[in-house]
PDB file of N, CA and C in Angstrom:
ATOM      1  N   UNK A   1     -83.478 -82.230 -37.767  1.00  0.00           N
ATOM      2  CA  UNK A   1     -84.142 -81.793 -36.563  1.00  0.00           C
ATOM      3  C   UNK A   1     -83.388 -82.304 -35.345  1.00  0.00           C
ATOM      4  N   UNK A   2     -83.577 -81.576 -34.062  1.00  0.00           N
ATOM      5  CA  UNK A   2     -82.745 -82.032 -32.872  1.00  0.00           C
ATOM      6  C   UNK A   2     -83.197 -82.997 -32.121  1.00  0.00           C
ATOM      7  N   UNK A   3     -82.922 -83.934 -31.447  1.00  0.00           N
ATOM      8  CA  UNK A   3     -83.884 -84.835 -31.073  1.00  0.00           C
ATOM      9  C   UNK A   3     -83.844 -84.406 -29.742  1.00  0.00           C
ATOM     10  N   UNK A   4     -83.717 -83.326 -29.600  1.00  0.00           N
ATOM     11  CA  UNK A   4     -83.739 -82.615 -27.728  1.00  0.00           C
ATOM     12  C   UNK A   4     -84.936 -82.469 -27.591  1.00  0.00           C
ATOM     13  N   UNK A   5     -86.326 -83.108 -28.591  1.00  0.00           N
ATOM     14  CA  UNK A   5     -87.532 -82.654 -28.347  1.00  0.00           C
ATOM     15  C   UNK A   5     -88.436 -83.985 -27.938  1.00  0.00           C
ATOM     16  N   UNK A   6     -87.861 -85.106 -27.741  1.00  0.00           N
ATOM     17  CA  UNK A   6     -87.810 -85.838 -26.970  1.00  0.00           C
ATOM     18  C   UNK A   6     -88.284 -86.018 -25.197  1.00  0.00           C
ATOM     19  N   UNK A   7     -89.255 -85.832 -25.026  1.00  0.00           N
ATOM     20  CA  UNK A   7     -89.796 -85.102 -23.540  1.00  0.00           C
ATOM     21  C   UNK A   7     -90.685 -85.843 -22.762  1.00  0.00           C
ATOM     22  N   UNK A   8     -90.934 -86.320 -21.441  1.00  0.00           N
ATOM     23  CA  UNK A   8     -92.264 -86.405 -20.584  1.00  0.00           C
ATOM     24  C   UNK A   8     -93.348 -85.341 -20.409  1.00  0.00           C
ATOM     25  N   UNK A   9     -92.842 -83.793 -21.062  1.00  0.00           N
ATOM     26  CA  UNK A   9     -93.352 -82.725 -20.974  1.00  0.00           C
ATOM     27  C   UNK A   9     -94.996 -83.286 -22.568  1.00  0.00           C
ATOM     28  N   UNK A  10     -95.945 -83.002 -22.387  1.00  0.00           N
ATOM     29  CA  UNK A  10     -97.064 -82.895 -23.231  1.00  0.00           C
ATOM     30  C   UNK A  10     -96.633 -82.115 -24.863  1.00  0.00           C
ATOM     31  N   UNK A  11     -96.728 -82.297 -25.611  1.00  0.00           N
ATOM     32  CA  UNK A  11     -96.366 -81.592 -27.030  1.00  0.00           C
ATOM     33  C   UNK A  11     -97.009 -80.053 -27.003  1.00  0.00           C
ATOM     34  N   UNK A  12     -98.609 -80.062 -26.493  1.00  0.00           N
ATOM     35  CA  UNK A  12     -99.012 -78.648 -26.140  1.00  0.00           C
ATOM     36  C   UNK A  12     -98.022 -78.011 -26.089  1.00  0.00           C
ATOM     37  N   UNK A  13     -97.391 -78.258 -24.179  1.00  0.00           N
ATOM     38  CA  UNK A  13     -96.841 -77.597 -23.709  1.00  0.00           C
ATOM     39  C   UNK A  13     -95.443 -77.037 -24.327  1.00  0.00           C
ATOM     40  N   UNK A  14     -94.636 -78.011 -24.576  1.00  0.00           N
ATOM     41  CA  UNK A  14     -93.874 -77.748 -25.400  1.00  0.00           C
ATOM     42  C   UNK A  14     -93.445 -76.516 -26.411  1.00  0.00           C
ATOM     43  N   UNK A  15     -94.913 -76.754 -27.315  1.00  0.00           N
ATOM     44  CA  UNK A  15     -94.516 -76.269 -28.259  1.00  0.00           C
ATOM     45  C   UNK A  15     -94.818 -74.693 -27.983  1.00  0.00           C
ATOM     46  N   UNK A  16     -95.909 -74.538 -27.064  1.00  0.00           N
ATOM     47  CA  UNK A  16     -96.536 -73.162 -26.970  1.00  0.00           C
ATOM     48  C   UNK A  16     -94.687 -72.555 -25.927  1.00  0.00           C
ATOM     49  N   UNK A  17     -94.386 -73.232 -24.999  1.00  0.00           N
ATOM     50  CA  UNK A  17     -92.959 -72.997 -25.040  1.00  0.00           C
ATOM     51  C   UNK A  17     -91.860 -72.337 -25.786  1.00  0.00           C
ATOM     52  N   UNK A  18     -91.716 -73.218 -26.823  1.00  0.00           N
ATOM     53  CA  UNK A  18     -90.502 -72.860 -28.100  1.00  0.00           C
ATOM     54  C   UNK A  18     -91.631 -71.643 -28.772  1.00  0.00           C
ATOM     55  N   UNK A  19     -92.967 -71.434 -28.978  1.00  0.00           N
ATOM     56  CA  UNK A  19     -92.995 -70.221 -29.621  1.00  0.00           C
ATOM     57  C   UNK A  19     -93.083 -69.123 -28.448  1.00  0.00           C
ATOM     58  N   UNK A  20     -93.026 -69.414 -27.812  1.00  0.00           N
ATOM     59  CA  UNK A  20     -92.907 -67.970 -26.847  1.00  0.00           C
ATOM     60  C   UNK A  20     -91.538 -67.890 -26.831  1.00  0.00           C
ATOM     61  N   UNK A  21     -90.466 -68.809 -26.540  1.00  0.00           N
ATOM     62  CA  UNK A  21     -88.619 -68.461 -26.821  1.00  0.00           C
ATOM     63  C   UNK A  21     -88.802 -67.863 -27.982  1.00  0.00           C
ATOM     64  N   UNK A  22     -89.309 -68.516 -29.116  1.00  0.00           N
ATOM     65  CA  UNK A  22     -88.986 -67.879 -30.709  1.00  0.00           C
ATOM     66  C   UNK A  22     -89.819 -66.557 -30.490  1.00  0.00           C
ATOM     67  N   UNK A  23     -90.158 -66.050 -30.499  1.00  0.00           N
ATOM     68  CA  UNK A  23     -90.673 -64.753 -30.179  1.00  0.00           C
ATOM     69  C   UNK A  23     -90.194 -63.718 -29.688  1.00  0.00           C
ATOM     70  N   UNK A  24     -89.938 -64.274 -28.266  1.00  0.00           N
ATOM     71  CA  UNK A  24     -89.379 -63.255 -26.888  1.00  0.00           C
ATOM     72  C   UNK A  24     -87.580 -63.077 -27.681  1.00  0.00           C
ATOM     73  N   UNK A  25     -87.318 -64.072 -28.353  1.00  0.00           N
ATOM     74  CA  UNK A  25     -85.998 -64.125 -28.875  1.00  0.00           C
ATOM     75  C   UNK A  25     -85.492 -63.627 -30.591  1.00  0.00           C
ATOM     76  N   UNK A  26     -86.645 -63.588 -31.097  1.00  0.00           N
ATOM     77  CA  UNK A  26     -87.143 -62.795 -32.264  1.00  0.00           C
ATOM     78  C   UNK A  26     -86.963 -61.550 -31.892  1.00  0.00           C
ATOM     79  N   UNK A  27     -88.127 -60.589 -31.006  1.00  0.00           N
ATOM     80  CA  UNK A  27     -88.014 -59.965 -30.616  1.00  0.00           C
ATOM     81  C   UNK A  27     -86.818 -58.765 -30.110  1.00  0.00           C
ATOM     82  N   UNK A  28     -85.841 -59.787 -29.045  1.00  0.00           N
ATOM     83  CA  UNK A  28     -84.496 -58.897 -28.998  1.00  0.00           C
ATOM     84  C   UNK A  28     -83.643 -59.072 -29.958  1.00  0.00           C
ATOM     85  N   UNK A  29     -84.003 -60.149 -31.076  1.00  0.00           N
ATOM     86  CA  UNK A  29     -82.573 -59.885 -32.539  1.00  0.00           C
ATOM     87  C   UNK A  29     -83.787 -58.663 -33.296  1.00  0.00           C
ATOM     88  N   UNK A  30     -84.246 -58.634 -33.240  1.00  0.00           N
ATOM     89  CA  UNK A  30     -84.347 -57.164 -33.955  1.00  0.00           C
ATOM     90  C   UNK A  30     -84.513 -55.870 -33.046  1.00  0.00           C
ATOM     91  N   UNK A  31     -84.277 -55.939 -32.054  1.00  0.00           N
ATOM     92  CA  UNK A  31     -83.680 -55.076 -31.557  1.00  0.00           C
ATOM     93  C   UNK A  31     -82.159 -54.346 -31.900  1.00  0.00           C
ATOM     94  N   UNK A  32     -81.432 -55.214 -31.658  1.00  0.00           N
ATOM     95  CA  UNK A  32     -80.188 -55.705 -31.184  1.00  0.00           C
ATOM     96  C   UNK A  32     -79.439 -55.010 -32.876  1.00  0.00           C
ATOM     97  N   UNK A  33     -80.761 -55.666 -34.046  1.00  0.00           N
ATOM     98  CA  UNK A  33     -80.422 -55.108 -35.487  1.00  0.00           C
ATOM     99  C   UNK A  33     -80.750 -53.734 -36.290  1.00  0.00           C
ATOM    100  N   UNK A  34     -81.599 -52.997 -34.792  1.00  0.00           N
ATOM    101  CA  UNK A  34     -81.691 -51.627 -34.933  1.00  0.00           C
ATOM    102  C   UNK A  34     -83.287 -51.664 -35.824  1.00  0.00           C
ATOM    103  N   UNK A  35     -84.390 -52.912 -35.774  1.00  0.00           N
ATOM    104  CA  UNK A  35     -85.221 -53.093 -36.829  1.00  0.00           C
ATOM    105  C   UNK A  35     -86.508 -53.136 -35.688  1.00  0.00           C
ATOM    106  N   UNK A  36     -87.608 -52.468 -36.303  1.00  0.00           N
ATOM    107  CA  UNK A  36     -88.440 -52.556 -35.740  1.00  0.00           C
ATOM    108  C   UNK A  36     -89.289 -53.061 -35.941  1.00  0.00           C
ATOM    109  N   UNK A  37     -90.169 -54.161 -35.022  1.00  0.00           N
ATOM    110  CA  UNK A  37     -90.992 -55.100 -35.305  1.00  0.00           C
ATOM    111  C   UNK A  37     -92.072 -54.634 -34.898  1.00  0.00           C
ATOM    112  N   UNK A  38     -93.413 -54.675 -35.926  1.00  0.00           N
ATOM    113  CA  UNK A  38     -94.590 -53.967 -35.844  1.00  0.00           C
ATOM    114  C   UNK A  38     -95.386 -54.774 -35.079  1.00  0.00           C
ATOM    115  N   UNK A  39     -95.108 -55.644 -34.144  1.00  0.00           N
ATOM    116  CA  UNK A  39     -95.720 -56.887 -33.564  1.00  0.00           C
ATOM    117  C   UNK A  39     -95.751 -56.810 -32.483  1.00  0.00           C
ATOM    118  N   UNK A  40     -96.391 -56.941 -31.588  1.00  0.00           N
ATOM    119  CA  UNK A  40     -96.095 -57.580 -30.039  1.00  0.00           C
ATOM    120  C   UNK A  40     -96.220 -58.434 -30.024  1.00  0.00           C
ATOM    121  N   UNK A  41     -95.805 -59.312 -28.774  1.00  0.00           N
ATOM    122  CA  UNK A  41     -95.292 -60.211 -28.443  1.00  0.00           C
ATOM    123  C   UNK A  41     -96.260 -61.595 -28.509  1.00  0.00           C
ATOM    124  N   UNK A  42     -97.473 -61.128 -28.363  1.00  0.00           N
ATOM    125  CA  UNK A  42     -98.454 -61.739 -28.407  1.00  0.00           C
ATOM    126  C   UNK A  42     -98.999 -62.097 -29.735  1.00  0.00           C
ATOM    127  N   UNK A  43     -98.979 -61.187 -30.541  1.00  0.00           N
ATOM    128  CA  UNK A  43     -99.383 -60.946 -31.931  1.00  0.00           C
ATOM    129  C   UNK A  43     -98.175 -62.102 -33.151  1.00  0.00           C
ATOM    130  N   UNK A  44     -96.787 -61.658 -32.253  1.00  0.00           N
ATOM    131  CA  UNK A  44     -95.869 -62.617 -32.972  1.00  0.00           C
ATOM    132  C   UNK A  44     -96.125 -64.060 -32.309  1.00  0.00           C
ATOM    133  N   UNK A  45     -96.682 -64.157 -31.457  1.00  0.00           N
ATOM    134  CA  UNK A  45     -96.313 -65.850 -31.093  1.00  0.00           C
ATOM    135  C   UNK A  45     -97.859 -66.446 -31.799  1.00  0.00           C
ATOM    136  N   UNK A  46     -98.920 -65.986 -32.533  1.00  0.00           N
ATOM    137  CA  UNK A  46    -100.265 -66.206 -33.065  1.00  0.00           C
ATOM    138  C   UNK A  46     -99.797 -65.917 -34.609  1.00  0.00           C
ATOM    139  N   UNK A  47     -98.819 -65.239 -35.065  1.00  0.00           N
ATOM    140  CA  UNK A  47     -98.368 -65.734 -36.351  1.00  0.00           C
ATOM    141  C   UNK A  47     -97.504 -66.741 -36.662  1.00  0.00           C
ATOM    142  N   UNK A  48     -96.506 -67.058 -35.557  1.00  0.00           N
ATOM    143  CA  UNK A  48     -95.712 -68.233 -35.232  1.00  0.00           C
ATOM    144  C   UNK A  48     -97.026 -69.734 -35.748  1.00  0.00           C
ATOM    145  N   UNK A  49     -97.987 -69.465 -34.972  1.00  0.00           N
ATOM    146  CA  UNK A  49     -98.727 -70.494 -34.400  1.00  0.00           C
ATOM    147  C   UNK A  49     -99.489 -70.741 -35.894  1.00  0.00           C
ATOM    148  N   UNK A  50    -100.024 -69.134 -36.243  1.00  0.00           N
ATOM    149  CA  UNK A  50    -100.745 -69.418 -37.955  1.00  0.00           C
ATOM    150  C   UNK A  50    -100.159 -69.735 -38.713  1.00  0.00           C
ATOM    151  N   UNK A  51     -98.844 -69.013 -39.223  1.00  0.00           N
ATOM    152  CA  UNK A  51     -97.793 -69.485 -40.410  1.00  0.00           C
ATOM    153  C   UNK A  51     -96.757 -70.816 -40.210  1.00  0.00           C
ATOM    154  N   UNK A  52     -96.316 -71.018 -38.559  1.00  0.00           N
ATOM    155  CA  UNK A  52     -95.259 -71.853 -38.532  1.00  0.00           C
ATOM    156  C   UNK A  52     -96.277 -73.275 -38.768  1.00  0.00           C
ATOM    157  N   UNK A  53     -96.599 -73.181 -38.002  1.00  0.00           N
ATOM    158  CA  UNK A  53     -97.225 -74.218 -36.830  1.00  0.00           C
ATOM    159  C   UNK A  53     -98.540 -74.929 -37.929  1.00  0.00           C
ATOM    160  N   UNK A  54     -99.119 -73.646 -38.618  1.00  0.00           N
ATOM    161  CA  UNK A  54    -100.494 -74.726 -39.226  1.00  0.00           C
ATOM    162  C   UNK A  54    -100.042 -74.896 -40.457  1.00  0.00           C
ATOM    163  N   UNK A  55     -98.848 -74.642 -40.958  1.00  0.00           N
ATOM    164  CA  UNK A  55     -98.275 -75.061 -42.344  1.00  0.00           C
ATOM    165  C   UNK A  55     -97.950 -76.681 -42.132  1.00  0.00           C
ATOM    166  N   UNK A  56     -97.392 -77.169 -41.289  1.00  0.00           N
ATOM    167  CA  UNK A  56     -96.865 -78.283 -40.447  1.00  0.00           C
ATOM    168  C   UNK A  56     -98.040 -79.347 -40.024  1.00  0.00           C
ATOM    169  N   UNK A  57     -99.113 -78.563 -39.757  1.00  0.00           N
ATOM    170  CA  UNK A  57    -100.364 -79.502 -39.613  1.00  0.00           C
ATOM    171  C   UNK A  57    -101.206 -79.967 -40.744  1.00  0.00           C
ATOM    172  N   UNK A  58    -100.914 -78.639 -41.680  1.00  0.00           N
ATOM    173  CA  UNK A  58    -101.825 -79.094 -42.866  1.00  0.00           C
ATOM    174  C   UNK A  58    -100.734 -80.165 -43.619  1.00  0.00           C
ATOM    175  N   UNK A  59     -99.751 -79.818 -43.827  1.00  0.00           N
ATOM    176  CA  UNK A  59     -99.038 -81.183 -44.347  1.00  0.00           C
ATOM    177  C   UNK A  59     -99.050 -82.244 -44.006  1.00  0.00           C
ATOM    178  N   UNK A  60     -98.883 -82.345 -42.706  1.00  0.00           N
ATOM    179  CA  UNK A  60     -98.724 -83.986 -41.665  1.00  0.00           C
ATOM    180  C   UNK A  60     -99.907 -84.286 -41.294  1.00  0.00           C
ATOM    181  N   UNK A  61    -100.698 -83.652 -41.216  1.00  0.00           N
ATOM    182  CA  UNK A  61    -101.792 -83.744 -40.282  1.00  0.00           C
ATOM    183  C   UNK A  61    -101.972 -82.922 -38.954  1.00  0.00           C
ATOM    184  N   UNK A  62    -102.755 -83.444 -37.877  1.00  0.00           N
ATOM    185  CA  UNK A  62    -102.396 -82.788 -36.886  1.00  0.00           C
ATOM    186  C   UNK A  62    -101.335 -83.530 -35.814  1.00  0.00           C
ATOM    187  N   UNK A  63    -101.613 -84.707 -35.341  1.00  0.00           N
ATOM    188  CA  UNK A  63    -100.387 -85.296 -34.672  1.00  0.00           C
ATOM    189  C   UNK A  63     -99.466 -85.002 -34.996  1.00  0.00           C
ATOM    190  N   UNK A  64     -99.211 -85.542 -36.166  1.00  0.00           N
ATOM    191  CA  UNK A  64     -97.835 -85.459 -36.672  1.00  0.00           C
ATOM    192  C   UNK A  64     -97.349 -84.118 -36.872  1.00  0.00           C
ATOM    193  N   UNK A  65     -98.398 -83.179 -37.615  1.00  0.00           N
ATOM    194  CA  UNK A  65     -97.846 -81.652 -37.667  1.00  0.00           C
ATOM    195  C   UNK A  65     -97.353 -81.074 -36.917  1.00  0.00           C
ATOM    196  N   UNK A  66     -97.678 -81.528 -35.313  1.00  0.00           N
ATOM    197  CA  UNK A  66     -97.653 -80.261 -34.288  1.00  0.00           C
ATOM    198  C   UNK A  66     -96.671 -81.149 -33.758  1.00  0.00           C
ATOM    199  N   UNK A  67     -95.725 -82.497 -33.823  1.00  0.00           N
ATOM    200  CA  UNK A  67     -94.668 -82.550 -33.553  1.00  0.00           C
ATOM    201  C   UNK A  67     -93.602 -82.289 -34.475  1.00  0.00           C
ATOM    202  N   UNK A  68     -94.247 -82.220 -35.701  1.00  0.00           N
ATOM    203  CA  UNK A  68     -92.583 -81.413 -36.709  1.00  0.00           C
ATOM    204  C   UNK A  68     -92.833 -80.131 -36.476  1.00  0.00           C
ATOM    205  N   UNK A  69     -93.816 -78.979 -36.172  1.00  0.00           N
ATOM    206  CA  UNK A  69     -93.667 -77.817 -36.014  1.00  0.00           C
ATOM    207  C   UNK A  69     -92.983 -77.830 -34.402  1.00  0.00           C
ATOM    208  N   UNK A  70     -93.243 -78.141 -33.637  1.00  0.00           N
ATOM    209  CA  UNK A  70     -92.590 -78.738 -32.178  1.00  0.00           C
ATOM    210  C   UNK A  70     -91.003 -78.726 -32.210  1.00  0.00           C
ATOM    211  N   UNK A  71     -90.981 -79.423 -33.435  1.00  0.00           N
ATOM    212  CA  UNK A  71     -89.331 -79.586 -33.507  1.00  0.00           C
ATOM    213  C   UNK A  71     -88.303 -78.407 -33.921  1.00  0.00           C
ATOM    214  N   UNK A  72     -89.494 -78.116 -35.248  1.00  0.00           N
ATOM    215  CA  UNK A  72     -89.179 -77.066 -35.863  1.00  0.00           C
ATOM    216  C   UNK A  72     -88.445 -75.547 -34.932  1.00  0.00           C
ATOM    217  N   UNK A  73     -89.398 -75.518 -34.110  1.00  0.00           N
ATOM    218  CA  UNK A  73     -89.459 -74.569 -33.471  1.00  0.00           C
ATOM    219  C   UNK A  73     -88.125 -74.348 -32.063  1.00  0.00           C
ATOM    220  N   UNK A  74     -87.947 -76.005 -32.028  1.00  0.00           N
ATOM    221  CA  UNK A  74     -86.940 -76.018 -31.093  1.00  0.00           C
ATOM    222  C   UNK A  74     -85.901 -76.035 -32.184  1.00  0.00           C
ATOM    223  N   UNK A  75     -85.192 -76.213 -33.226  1.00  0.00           N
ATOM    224  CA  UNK A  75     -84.104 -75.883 -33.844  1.00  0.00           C
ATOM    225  C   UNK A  75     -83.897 -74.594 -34.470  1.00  0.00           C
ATOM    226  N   UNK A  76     -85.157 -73.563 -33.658  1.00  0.00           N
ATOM    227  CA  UNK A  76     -85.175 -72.354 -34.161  1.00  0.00           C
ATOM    228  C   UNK A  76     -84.192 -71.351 -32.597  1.00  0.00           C
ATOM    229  N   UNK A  77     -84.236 -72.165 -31.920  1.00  0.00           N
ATOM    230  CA  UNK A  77     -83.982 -71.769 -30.873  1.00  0.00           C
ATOM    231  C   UNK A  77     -82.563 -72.220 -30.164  1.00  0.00           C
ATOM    232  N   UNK A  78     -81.283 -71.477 -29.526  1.00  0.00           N
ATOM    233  CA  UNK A  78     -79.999 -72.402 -29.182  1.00  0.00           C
ATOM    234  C   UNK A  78     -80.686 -73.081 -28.173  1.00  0.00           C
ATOM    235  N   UNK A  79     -80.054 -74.261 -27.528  1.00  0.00           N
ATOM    236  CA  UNK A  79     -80.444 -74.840 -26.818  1.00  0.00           C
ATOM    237  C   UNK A  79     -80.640 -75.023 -25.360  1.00  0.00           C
ATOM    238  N   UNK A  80     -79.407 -74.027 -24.723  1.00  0.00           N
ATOM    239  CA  UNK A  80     -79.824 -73.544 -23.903  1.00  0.00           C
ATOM    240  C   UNK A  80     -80.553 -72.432 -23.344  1.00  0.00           C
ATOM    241  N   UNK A  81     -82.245 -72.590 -23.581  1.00  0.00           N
ATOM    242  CA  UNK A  81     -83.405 -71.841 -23.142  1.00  0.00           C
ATOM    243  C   UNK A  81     -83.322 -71.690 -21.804  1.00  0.00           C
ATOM    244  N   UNK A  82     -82.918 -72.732 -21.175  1.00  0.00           N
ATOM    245  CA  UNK A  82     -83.464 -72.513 -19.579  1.00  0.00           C
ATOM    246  C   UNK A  82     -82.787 -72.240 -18.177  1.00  0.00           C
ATOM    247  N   UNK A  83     -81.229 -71.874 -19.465  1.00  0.00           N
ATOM    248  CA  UNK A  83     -79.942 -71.601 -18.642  1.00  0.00           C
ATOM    249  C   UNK A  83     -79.401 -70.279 -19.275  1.00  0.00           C
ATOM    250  N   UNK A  84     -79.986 -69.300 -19.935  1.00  0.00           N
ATOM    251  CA  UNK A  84     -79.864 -68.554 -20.196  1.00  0.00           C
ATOM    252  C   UNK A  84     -81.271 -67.369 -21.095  1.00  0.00           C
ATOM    253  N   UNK A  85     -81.322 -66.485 -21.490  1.00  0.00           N
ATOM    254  CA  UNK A  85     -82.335 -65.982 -22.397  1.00  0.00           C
ATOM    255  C   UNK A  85     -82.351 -66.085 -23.804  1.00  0.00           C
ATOM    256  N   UNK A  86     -83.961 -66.692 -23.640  1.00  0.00           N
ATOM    257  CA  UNK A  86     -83.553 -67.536 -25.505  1.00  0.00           C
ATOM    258  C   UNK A  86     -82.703 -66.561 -26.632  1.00  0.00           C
ATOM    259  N   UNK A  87     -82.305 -67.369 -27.615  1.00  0.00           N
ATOM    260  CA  UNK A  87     -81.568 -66.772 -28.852  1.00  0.00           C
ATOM    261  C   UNK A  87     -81.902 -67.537 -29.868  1.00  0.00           C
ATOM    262  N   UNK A  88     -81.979 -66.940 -31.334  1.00  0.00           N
ATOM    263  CA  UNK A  88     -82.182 -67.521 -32.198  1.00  0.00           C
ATOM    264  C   UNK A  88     -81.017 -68.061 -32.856  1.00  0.00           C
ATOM    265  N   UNK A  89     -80.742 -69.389 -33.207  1.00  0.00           N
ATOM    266  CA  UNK A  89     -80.069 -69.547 -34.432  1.00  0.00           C
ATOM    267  C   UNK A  89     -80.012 -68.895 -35.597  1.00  0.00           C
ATOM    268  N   UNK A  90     -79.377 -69.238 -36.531  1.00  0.00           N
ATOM    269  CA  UNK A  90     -79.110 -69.122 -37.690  1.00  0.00           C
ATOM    270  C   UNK A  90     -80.451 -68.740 -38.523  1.00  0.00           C
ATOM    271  N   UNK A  91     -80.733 -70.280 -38.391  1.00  0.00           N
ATOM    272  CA  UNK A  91     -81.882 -70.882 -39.301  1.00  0.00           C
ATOM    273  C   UNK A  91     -83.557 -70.318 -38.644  1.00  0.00           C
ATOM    274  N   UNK A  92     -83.331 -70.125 -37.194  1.00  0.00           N
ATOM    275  CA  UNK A  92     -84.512 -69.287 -36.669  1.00  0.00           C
ATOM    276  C   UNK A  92     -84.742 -67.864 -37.091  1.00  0.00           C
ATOM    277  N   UNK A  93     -83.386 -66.809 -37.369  1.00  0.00           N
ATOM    278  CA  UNK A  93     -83.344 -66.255 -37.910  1.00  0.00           C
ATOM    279  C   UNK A  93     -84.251 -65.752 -39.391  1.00  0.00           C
ATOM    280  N   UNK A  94     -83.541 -66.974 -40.032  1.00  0.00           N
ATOM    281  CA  UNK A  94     -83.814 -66.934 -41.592  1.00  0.00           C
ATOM    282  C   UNK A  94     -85.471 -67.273 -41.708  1.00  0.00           C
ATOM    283  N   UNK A  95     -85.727 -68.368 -40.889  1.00  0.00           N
ATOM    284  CA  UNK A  95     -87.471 -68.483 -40.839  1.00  0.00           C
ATOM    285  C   UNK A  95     -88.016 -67.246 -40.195  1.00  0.00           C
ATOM    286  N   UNK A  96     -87.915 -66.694 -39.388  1.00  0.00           N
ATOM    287  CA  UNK A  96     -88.437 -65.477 -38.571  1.00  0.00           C
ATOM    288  C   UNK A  96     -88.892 -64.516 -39.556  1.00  0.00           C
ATOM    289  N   UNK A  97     -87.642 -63.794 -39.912  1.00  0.00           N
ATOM    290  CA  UNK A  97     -87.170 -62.766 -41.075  1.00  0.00           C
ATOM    291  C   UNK A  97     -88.717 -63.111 -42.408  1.00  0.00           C
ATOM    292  N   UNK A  98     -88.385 -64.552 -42.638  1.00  0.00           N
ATOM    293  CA  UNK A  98     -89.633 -64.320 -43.729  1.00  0.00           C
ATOM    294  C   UNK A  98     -90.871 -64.402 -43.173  1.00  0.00           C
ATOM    295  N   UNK A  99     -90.806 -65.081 -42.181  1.00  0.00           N
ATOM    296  CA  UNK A  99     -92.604 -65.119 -41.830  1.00  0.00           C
ATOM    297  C   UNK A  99     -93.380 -63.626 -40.912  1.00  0.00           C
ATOM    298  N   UNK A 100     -91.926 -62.465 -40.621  1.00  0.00           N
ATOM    299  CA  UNK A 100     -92.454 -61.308 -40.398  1.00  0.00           C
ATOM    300  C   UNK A 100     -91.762 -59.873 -41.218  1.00  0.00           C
ATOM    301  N   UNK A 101     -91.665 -60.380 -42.630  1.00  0.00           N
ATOM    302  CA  UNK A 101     -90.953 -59.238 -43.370  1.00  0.00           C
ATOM    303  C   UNK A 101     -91.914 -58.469 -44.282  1.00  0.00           C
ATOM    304  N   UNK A 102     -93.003 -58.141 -43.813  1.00  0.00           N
ATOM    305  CA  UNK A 102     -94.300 -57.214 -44.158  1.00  0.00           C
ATOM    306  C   UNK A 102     -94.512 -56.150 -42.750  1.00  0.00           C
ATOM    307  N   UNK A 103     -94.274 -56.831 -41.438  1.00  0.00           N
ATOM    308  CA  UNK A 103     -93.614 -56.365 -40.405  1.00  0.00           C
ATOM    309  C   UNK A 103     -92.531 -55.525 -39.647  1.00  0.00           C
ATOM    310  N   UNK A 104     -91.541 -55.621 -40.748  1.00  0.00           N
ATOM    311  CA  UNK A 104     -90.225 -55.104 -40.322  1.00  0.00           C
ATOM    312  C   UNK A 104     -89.720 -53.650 -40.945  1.00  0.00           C
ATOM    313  N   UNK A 105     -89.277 -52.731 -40.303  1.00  0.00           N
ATOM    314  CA  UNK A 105     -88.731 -51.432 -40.593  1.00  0.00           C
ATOM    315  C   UNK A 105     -87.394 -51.034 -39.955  1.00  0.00           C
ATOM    316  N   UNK A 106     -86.774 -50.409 -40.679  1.00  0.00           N
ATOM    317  CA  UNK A 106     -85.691 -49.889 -39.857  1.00  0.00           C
ATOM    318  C   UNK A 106     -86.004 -49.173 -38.599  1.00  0.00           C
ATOM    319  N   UNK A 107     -85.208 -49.030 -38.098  1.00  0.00           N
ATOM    320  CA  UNK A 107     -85.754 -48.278 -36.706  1.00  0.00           C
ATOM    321  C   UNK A 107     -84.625 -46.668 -36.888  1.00  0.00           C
ATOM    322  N   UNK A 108     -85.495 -45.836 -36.487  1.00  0.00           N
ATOM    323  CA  UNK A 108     -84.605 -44.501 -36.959  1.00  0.00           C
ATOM    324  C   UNK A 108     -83.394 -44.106 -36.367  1.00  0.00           C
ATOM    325  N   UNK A 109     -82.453 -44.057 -36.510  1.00  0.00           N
ATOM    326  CA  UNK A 109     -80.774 -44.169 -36.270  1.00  0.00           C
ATOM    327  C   UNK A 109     -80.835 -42.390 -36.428  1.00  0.00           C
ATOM    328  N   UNK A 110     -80.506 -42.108 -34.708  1.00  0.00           N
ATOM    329  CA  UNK A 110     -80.361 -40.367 -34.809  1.00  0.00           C
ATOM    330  C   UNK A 110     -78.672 -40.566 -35.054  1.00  0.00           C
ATOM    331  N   UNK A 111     -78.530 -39.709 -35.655  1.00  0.00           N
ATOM    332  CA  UNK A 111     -77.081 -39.209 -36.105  1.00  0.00           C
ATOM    333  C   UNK A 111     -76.762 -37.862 -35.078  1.00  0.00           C
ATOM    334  N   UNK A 112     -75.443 -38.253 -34.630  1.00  0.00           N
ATOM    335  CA  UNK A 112     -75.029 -36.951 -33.928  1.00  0.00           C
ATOM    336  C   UNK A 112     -73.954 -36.027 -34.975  1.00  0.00           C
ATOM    337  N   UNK A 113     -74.351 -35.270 -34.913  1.00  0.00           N
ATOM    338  CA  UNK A 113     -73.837 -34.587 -35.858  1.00  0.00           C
ATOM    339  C   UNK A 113     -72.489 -33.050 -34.932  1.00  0.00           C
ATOM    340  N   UNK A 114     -71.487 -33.707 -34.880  1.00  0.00           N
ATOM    341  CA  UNK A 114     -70.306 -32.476 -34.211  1.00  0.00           C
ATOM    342  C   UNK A 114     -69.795 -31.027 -34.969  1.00  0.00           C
TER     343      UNK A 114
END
């Protein structure tokens, strides 16, 4: 985990933060992959919050959960959020992908045909 999560900022805040980047940044990689996400934006950051976030609480507890999902969420994300528009890593990627792949469709690719 990154220890960039290290903050005077409240853990709330934080974290409801990194899932709105993981989202808004979810969001344009499947764009970007021609895939369409059956979600809005709102809808993805409340599965973030159900699947990421309370998997993390029920293990640790809640303190502790909602700072490893906290973390989690920031190594889902490159690091510069606030100097540019979020992007997912690698590994944000690969978590994303499964926690919305009941969600996901190709998006229809018109062919021009000469």
């Amino acid at each position: 985990m990154n220890t960039h999560n290290q903050s005077c900022i409240p853990v709330e805040l934080r974290i409801a933060l990194y899932r709105r980047a993981v989202a808004c940044a979810y969001q344009t990689t499947c764009e970007q992959y021609g895939i369409q996400l059956a979600l809005s934006l709102d809808a993805l950051e409340a599965k973030i919050a159900n699947e990421v976030e309370a998997f993390h609480v029920e293990e640790y507890g809640l303190e502790m959960g909602v700072e490893v999902a906290c973390a989690m969420l920031g190594d889902m994300v490159t690091p510069d959020i606030l100097d540019t528009p979020p992007r997912l890593t690698t590994f944000g990627e690969w978590v994303m992908d499964d926690v919305c792949r009941h969600h996901l469709k190709p998006a229809g690719i018109k062919a021009t045909i000469h």
